[in-house]
PDB file of N, CA and C in Angstrom:
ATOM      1  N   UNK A   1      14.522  -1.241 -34.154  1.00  0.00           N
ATOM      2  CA  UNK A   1      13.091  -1.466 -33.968  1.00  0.00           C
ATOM      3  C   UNK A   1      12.376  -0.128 -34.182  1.00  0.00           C
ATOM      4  N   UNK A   2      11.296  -0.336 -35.187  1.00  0.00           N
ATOM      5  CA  UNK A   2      10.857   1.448 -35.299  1.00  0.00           C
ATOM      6  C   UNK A   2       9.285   1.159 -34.248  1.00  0.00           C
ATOM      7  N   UNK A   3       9.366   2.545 -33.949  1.00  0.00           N
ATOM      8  CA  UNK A   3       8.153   2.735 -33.444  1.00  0.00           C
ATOM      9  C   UNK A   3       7.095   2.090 -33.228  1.00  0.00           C
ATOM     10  N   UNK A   4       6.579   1.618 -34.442  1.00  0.00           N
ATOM     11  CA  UNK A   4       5.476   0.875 -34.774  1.00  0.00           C
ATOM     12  C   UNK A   4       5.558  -0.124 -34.478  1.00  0.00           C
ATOM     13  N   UNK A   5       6.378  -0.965 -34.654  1.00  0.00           N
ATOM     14  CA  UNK A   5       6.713  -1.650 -33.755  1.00  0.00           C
ATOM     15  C   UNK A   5       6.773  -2.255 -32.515  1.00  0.00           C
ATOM     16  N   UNK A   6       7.340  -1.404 -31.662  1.00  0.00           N
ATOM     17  CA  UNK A   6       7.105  -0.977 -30.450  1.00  0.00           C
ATOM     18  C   UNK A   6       5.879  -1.293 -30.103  1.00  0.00           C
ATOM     19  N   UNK A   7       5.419  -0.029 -30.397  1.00  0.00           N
ATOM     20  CA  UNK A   7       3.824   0.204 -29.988  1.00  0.00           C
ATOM     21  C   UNK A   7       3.178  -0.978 -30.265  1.00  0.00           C
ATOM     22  N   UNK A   8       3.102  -1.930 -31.367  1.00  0.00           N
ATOM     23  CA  UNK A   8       2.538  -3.119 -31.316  1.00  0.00           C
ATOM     24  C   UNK A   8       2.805  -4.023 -30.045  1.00  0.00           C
ATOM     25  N   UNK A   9       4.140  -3.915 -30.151  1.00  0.00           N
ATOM     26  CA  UNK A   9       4.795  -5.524 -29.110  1.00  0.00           C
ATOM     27  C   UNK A   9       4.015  -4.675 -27.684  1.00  0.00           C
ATOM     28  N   UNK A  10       4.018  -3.733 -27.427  1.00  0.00           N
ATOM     29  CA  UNK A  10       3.248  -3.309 -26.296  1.00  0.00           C
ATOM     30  C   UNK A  10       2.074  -3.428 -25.963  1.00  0.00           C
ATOM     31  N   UNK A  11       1.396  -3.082 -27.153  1.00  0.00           N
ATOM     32  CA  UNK A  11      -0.179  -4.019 -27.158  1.00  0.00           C
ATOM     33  C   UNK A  11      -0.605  -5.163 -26.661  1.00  0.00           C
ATOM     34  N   UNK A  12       0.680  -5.691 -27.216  1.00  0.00           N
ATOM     35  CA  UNK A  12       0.348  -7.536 -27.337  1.00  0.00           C
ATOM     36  C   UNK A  12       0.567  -7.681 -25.634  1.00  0.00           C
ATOM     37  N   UNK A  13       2.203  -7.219 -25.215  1.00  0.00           N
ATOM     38  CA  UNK A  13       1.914  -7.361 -23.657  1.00  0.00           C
ATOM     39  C   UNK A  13       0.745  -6.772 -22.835  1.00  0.00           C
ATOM     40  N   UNK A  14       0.645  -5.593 -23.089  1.00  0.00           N
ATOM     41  CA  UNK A  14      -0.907  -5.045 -22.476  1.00  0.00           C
ATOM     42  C   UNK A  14      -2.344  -6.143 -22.194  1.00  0.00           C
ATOM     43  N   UNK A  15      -2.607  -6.545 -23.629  1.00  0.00           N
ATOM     44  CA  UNK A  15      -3.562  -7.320 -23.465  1.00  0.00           C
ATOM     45  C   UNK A  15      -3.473  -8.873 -22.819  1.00  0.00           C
ATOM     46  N   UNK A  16      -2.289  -9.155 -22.789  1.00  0.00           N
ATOM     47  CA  UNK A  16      -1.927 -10.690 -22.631  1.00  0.00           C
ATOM     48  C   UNK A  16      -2.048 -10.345 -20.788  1.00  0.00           C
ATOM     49  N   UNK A  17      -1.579  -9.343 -20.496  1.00  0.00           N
ATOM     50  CA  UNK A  17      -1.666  -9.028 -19.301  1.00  0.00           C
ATOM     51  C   UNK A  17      -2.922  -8.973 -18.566  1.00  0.00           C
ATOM     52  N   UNK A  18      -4.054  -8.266 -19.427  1.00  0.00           N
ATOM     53  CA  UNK A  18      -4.952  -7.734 -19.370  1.00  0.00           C
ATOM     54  C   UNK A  18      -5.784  -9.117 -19.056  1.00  0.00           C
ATOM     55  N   UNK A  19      -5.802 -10.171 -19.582  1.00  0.00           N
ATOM     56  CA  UNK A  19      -6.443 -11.293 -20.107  1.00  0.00           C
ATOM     57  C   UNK A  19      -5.792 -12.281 -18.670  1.00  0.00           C
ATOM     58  N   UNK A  20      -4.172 -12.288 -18.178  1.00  0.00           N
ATOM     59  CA  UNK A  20      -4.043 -12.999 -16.862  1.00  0.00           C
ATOM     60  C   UNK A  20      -4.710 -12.274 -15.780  1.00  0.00           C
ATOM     61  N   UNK A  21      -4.729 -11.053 -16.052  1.00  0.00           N
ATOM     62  CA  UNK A  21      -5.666 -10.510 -14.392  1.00  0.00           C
ATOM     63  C   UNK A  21      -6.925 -10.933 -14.477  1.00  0.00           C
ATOM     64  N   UNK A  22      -8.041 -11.101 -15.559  1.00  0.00           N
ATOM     65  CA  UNK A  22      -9.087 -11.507 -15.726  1.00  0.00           C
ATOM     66  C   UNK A  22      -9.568 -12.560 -15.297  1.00  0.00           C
ATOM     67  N   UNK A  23      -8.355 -13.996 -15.900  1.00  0.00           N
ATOM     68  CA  UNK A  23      -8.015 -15.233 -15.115  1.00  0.00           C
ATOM     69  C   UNK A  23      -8.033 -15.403 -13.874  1.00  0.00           C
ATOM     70  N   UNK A  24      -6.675 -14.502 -13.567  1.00  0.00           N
ATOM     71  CA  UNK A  24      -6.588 -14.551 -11.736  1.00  0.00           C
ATOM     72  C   UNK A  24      -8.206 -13.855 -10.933  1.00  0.00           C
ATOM     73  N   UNK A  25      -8.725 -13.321 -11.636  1.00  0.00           N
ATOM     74  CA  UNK A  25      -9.609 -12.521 -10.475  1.00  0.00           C
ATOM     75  C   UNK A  25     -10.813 -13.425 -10.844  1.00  0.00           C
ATOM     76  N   UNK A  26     -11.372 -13.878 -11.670  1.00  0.00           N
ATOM     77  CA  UNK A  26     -12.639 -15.002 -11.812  1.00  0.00           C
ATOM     78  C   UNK A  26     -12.075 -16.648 -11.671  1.00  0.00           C
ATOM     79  N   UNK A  27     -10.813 -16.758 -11.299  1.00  0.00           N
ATOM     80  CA  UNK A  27     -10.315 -18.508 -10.605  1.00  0.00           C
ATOM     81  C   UNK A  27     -11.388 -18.493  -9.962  1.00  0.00           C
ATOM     82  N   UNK A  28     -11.723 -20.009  -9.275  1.00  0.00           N
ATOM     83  CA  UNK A  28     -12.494 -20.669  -8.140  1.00  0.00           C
ATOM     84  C   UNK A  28     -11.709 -20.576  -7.242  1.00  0.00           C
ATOM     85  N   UNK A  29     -10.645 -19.897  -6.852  1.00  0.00           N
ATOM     86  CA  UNK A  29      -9.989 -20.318  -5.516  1.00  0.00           C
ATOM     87  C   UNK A  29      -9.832 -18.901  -4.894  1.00  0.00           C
ATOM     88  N   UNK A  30     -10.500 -17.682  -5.598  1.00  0.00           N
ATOM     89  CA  UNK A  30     -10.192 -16.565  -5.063  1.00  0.00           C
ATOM     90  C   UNK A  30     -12.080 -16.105  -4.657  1.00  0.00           C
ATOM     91  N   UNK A  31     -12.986 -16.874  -4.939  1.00  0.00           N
ATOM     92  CA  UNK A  31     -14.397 -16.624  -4.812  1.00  0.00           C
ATOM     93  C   UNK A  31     -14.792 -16.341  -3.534  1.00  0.00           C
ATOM     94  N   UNK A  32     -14.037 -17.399  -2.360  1.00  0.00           N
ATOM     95  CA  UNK A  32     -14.201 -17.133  -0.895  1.00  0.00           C
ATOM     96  C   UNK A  32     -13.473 -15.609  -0.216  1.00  0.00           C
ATOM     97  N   UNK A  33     -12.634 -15.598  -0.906  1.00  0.00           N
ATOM     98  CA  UNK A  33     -11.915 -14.432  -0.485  1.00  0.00           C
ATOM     99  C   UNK A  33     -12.714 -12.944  -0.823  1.00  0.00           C
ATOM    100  N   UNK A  34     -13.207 -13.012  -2.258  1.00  0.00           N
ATOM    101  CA  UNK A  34     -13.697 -11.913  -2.910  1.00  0.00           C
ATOM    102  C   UNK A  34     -15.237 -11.874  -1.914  1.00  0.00           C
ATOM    103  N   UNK A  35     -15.887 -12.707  -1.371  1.00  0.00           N
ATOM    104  CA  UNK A  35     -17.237 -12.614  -1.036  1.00  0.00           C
ATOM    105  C   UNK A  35     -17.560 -12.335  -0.024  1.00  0.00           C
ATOM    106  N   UNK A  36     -16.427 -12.682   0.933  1.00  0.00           N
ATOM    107  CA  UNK A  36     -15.570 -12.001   2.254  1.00  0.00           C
ATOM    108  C   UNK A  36     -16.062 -10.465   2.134  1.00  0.00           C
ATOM    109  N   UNK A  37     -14.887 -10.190   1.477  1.00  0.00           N
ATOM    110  CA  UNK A  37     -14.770  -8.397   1.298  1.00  0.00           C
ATOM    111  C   UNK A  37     -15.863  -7.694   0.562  1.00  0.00           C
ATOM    112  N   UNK A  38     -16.687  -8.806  -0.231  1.00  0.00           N
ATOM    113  CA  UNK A  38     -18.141  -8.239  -0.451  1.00  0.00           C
ATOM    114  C   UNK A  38     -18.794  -7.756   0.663  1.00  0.00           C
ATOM    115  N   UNK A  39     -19.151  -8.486   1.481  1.00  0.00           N
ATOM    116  CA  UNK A  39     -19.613  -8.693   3.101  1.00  0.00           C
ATOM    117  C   UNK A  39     -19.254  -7.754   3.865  1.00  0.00           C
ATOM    118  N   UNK A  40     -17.872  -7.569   3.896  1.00  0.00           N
ATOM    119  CA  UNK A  40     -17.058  -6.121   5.017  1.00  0.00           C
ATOM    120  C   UNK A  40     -17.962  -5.126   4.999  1.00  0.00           C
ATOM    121  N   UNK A  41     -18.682  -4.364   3.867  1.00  0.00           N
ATOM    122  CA  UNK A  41     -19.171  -2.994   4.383  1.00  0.00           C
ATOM    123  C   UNK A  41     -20.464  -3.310   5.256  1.00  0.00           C
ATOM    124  N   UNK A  42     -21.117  -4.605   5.325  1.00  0.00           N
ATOM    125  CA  UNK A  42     -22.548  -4.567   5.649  1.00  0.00           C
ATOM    126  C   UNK A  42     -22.469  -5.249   6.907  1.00  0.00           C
ATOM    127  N   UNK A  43     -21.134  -5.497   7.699  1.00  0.00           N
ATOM    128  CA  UNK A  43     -20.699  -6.652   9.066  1.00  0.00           C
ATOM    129  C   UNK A  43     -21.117  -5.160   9.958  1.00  0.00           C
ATOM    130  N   UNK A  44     -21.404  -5.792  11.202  1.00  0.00           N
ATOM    131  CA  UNK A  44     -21.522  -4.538  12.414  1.00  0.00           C
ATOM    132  C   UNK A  44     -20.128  -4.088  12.616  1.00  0.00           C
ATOM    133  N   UNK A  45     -19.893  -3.582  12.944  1.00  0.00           N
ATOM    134  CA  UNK A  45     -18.332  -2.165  13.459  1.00  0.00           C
ATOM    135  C   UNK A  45     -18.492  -2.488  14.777  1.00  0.00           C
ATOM    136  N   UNK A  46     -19.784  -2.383  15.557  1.00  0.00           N
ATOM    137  CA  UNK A  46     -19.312  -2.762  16.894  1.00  0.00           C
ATOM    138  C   UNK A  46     -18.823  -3.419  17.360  1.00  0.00           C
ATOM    139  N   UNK A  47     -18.931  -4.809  16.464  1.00  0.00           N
ATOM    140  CA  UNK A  47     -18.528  -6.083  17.443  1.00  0.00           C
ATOM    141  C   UNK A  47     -17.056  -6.115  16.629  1.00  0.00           C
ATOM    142  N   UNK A  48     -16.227  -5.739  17.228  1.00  0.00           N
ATOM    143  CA  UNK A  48     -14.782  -5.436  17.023  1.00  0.00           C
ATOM    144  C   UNK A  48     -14.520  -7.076  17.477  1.00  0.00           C
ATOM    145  N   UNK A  49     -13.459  -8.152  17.404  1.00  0.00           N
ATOM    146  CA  UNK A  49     -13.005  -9.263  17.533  1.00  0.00           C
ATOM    147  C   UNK A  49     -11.989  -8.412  18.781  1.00  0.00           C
ATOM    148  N   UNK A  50     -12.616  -9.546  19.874  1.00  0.00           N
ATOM    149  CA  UNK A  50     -11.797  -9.321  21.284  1.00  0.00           C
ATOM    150  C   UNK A  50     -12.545  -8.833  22.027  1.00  0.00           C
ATOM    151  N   UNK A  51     -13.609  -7.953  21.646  1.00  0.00           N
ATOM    152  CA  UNK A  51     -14.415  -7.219  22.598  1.00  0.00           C
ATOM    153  C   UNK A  51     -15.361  -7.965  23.090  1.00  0.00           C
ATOM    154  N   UNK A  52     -15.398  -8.389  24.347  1.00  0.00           N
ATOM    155  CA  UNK A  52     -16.584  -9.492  24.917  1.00  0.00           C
ATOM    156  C   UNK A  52     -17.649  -8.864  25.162  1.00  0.00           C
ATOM    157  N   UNK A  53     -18.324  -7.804  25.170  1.00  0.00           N
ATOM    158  CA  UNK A  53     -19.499  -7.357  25.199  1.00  0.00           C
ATOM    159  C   UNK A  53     -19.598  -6.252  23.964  1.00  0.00           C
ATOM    160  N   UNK A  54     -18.592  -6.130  22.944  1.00  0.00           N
ATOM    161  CA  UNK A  54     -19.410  -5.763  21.725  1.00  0.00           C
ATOM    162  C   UNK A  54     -19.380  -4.473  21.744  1.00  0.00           C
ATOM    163  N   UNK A  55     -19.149  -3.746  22.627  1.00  0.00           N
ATOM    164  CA  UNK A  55     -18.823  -2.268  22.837  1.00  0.00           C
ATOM    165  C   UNK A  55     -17.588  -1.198  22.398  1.00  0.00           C
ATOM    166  N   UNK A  56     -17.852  -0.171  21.912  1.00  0.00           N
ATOM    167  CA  UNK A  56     -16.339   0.527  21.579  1.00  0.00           C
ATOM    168  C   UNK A  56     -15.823   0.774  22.960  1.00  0.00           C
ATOM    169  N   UNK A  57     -14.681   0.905  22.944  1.00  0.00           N
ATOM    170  CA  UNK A  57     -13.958   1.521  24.394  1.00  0.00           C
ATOM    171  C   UNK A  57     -13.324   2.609  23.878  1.00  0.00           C
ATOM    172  N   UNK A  58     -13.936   3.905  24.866  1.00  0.00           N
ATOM    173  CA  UNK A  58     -13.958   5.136  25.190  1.00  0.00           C
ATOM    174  C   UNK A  58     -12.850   5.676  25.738  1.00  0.00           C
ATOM    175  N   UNK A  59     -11.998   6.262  25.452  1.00  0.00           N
ATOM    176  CA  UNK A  59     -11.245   7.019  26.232  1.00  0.00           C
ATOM    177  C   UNK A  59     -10.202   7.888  26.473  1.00  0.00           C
TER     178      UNK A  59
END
């Protein structure tokens, strides 16, 4: 196999690759998930899950 070769058949996987992550990341079944972690930076920090009054604990 010369070089050129190579370097082609690598292309072809590159992009074929390139083209299933594209797939996987714009599916309908990953939209809830992605809009989630949109959301994370702008949620309050205080209200930590467990904390019944919403407060950091100090100590």
């Amino acid at each position: 196999m010369s070089p050129a070769m190579f370097h082609s058949l690598w292309t072809v996987l590159l992009v074929i690759l390139f083209i299933a992550i594209v797939i996987w990341a714009f599916s309908a079944g990953r939209k809830q998930r992605f809009d989630a972690a949109a959301r994370m930076p702008l949620e309050d920090e205080d209200s930590a899950p467990g904390d019944s009054a919403g407060e950091r604990k100090r100590g």
